[in-house]
C-alpha atoms as a PDB file:
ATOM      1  CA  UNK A   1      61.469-164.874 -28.646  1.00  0.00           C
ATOM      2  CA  UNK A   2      63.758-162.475 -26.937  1.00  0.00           C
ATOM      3  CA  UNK A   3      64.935-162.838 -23.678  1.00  0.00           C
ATOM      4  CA  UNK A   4      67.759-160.945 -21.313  1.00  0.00           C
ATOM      5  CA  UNK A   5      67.097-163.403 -18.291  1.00  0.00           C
ATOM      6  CA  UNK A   6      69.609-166.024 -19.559  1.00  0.00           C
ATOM      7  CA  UNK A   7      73.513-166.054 -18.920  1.00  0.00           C
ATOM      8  CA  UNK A   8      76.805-167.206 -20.112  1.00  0.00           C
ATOM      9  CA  UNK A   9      79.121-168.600 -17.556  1.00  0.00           C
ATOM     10  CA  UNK A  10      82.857-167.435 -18.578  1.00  0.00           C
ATOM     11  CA  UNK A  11      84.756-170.492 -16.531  1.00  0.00           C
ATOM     12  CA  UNK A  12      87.479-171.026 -18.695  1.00  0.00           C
ATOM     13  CA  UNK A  13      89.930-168.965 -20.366  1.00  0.00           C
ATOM     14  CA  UNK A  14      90.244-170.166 -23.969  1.00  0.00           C
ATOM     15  CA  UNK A  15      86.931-171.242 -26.358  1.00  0.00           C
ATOM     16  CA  UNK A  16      86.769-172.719 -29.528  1.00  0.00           C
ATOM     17  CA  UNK A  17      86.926-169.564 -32.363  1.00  0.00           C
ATOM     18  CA  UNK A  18      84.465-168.220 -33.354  1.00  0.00           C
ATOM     19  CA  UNK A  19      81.711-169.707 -30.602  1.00  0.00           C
ATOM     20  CA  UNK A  20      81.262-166.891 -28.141  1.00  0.00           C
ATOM     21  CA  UNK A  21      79.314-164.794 -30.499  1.00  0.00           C
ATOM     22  CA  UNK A  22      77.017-167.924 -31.317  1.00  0.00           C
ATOM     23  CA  UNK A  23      76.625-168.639 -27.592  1.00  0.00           C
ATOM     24  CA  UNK A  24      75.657-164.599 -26.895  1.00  0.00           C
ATOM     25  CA  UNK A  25      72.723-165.531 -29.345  1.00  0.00           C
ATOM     26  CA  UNK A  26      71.176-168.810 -28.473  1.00  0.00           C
ATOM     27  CA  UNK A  27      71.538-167.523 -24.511  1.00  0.00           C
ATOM     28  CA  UNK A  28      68.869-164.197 -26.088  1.00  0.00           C
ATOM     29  CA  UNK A  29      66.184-167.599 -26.685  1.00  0.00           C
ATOM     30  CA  UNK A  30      63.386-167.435 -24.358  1.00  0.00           C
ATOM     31  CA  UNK A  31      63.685-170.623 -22.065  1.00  0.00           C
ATOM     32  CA  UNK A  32      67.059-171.057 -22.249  1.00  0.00           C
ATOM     33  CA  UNK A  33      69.107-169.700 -18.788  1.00  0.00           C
ATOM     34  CA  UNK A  34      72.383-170.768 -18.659  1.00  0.00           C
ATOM     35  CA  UNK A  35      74.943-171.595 -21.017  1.00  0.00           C
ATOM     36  CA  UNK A  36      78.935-172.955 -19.863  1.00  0.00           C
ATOM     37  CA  UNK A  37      81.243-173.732 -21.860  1.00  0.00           C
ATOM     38  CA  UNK A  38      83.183-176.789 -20.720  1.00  0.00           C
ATOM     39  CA  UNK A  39      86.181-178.873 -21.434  1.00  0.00           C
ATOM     40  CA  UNK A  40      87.810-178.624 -25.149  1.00  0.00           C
ATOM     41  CA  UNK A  41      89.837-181.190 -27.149  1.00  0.00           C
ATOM     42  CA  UNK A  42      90.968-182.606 -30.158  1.00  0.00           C
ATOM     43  CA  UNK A  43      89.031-184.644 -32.691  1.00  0.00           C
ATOM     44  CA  UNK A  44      90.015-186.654 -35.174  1.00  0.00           C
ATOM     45  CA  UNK A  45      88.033-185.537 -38.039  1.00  0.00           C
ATOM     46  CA  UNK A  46      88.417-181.545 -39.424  1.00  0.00           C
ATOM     47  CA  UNK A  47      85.276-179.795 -39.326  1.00  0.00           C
ATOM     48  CA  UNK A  48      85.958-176.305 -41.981  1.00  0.00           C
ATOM     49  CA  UNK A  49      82.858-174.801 -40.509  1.00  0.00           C
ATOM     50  CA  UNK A  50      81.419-174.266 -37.168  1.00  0.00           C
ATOM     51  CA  UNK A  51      78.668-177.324 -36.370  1.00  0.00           C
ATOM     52  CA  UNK A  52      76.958-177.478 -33.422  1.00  0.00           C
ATOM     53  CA  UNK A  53      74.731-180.316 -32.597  1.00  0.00           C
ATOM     54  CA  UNK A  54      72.888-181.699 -29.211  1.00  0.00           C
ATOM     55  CA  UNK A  55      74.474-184.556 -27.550  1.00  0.00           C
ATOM     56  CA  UNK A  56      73.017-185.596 -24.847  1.00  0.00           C
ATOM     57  CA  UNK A  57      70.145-184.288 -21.656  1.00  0.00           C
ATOM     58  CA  UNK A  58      71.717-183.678 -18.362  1.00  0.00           C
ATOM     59  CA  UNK A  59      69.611-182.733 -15.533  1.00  0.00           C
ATOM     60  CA  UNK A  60      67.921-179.573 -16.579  1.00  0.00           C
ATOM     61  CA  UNK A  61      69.030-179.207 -20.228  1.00  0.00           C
ATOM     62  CA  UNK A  62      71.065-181.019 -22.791  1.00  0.00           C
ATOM     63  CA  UNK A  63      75.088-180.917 -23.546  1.00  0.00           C
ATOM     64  CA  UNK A  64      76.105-179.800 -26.797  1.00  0.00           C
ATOM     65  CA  UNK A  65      79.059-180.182 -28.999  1.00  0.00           C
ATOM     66  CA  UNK A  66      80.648-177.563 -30.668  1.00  0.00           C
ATOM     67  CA  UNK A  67      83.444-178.269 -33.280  1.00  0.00           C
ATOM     68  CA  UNK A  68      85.253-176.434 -35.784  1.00  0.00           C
ATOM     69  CA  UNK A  69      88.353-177.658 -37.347  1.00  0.00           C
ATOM     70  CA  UNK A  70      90.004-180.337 -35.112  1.00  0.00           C
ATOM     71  CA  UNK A  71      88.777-179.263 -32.221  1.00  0.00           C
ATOM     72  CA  UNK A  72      85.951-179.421 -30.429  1.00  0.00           C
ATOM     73  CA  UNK A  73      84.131-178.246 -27.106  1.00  0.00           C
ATOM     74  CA  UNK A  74      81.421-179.291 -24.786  1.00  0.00           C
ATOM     75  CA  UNK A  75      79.231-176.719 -24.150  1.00  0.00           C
ATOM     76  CA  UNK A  76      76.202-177.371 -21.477  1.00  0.00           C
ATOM     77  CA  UNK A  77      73.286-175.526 -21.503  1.00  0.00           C
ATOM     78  CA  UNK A  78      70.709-175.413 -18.659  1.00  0.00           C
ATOM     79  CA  UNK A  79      67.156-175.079 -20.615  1.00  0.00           C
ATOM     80  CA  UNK A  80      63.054-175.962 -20.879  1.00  0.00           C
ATOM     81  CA  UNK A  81      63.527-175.573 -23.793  1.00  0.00           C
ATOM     82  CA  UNK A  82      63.039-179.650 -25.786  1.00  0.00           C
ATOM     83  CA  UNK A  83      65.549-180.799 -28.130  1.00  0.00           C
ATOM     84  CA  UNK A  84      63.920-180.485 -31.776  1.00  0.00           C
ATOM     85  CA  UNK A  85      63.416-176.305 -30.300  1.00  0.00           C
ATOM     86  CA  UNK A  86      66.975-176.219 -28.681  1.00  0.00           C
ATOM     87  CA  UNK A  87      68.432-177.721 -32.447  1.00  0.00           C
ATOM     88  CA  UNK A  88      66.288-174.904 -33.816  1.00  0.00           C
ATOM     89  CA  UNK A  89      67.425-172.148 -32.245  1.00  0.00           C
ATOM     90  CA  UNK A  90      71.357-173.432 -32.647  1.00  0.00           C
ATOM     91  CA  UNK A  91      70.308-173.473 -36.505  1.00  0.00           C
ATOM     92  CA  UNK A  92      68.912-170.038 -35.931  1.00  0.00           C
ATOM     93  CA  UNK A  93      72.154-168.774 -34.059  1.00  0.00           C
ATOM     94  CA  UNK A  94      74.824-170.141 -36.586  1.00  0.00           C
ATOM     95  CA  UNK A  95      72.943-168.706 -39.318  1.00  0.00           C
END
């Protein structure tokens, strides 16, 4: 299931804590090529442990939204890779 073909795309200079090392797994996932991490905000709601969970497909892959205490970050990830196999491999990654 190992892979070195896929990347992370380092666009932006702060990430939620704690995600990068998540990310630097799920991107080892055969099928999966690119991951970005995108915009981050605030949510209402206080999340005590790193979730994860798909949002929505974009053209080639699916969003995701990662959130960890009040805030949270949209994190895009360029895949073939369907989304009951992408949720398993996040489950995989967070441990």
């Amino acid at each position: 299931m190992a892979s070195s073909d896929g990347r992370i795309v380092w666009n932006h200079s702060t990430h939620l804590p704690g995600l990068i090392p998540i990310l630097q797994e799920l991107v080892k996932v055969d099928g999966i090529r690119t991951i970005t991490p995108a915009v981050l905000s605030t949510a209402r709601s206080n999340a005590q442990q790193m979730r994860i969970k798909v949002s929505v497909p974009i053209n080639g892959g699916f969003k995701l939204i990662a959130r960890k205490g009040k805030t949270a970050q949209e994190v895009f990830v360029l895949t073939t890779l369907d989304k009951p196999t992408l949720e398993q491999a996040i489950a995989t990654a967070l441990g």
